[in-house]
N, C-alpha and C. Protein backbone atom coordinates (compact mmCIF):
# COMPACT_ATOMS: atom_id res chain seq x y z
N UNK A 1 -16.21 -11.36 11.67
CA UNK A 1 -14.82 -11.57 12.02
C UNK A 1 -13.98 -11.75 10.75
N UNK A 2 -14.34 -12.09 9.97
CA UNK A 2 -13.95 -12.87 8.25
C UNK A 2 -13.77 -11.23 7.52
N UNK A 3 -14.32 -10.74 7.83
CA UNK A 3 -14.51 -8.85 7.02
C UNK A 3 -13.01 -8.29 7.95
N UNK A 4 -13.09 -8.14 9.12
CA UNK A 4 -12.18 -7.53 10.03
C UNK A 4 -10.95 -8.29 9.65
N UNK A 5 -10.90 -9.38 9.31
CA UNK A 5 -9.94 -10.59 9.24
C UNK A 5 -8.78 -9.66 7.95
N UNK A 6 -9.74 -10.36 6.76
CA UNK A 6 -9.48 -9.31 5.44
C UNK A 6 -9.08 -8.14 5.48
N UNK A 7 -9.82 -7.19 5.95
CA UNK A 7 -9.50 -5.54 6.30
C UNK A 7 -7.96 -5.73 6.71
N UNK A 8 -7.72 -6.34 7.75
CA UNK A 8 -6.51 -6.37 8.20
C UNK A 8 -5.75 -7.12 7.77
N UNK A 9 -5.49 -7.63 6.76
CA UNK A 9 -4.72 -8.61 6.11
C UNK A 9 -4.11 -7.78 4.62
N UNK A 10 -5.36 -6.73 4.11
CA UNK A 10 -5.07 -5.70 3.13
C UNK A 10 -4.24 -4.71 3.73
N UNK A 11 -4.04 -4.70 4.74
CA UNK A 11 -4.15 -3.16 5.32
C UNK A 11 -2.36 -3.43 5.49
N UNK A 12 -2.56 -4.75 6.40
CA UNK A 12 -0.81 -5.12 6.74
C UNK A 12 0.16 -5.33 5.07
N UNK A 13 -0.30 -5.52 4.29
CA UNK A 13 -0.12 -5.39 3.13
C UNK A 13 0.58 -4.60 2.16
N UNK A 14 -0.35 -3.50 2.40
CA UNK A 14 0.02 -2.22 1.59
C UNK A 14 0.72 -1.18 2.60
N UNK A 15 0.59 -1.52 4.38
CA UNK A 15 2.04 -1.00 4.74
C UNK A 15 3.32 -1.41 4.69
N UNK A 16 2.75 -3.13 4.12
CA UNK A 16 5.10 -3.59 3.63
C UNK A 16 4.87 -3.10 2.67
N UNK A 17 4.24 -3.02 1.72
CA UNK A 17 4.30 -2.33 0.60
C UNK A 17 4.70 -0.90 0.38
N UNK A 18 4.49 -0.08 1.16
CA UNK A 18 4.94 1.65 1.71
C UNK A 18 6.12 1.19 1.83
N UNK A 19 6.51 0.17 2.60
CA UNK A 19 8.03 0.43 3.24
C UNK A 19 9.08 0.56 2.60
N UNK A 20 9.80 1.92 2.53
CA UNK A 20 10.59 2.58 1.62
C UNK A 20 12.16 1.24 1.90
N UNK A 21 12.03 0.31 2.89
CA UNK A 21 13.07 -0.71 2.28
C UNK A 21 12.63 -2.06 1.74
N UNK A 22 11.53 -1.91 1.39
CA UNK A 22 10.88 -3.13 0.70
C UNK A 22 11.68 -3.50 -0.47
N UNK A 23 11.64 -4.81 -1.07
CA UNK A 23 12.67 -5.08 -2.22
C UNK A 23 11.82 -4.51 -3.37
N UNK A 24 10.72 -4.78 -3.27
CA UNK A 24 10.35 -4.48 -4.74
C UNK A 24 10.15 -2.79 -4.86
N UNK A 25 9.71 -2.03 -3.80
CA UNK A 25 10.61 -0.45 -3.61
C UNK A 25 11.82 0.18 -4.38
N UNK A 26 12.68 -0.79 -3.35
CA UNK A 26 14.20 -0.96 -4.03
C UNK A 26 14.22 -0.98 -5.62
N UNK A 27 13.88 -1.85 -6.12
CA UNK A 27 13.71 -2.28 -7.55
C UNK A 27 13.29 -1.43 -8.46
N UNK A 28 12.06 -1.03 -8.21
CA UNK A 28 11.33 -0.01 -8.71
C UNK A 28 11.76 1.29 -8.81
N UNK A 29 12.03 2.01 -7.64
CA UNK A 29 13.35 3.02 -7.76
C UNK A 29 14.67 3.23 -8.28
N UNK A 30 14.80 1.72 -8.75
CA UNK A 30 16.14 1.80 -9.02
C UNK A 30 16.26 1.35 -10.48
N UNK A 31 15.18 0.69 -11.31
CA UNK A 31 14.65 0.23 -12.77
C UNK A 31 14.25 1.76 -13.31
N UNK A 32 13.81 2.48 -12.60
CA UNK A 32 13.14 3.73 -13.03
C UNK A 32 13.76 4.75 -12.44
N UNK A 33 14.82 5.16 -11.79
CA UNK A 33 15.52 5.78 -11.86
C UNK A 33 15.32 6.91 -10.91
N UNK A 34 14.94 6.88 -10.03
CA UNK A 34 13.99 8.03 -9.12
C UNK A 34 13.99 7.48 -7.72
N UNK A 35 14.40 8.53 -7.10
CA UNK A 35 14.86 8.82 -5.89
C UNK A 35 13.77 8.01 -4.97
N UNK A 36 13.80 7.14 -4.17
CA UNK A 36 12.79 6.37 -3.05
C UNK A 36 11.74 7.25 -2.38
N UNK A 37 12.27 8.35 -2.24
CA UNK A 37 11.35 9.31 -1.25
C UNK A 37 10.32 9.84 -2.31
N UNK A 38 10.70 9.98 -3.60
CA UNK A 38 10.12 10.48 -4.45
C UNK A 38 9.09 9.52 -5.35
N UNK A 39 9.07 8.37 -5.04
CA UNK A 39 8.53 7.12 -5.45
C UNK A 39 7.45 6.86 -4.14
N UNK A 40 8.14 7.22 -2.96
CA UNK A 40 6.88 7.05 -2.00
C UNK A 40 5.89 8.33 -1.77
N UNK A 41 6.35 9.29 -2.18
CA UNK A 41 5.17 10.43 -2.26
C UNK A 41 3.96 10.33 -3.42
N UNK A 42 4.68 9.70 -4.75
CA UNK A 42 3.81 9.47 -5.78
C UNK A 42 2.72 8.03 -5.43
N UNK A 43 2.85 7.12 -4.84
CA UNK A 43 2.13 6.13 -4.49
C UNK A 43 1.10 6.31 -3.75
N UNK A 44 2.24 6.87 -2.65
CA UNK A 44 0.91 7.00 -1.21
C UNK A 44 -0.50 7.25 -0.99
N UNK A 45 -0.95 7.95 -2.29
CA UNK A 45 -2.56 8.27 -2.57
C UNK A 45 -3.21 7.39 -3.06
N UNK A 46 -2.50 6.79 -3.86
CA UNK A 46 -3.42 5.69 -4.90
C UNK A 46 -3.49 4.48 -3.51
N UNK A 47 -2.48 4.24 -2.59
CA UNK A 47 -2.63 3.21 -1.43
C UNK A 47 -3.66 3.50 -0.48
N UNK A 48 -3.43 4.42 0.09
CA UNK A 48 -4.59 5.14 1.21
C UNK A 48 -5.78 4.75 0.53
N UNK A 49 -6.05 5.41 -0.37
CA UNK A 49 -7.18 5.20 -1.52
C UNK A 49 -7.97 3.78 -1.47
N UNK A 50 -6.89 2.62 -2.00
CA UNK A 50 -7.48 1.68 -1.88
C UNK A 50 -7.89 0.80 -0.86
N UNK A 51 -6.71 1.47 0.51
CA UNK A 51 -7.34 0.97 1.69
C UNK A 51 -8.21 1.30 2.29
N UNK A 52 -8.77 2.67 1.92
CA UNK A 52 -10.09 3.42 2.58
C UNK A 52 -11.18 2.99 1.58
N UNK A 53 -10.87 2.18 0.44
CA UNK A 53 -11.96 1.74 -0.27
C UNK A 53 -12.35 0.19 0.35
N UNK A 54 -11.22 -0.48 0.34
CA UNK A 54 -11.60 -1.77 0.93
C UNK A 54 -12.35 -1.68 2.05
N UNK A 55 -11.87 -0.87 3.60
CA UNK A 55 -12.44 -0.72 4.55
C UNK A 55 -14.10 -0.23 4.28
N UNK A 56 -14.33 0.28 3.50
CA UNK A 56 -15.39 0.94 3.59
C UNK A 56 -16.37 -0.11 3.02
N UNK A 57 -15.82 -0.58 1.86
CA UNK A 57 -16.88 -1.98 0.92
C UNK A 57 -17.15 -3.23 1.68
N UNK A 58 -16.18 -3.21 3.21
CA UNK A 58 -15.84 -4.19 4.16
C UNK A 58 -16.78 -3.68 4.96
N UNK A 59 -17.07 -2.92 5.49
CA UNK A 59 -18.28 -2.55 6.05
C UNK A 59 -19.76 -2.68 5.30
N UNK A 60 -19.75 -2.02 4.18
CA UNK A 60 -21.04 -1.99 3.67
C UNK A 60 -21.48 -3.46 3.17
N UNK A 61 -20.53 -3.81 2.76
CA UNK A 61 -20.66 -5.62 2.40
C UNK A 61 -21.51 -6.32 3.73
């Protein structure tokens, strides 16, 4: 339950984190100068990534 717990605690995480009105989004797009949509296409892999890594080390663990 403690693994599933985690899993889902990462997971809810790095989707506020996606969310193209998140503040630190905001910030980041706007310190660096680049369009939001274009800031969430460059992320989105390295996120998926680490959530299909957690899930998976959450299992094998």
């Amino acid at each position: 339950a403690l693994k599933l717990g985690v899993s889902g605690s990462i997971g809810a995480n790095i989707g506020r984190t996606m969310s193209p009105v998140a503040a630190i989004v905001l910030f980041v797009s706007a310190l660096a100068d680049v369009q939001i949509q274009d800031l969430m296409k460059r992320v989105l892999l390295p996120m998926l990534a680490a959530l299909a890594s957690v899930i998976v080390l959450g299992l094998l663990h």
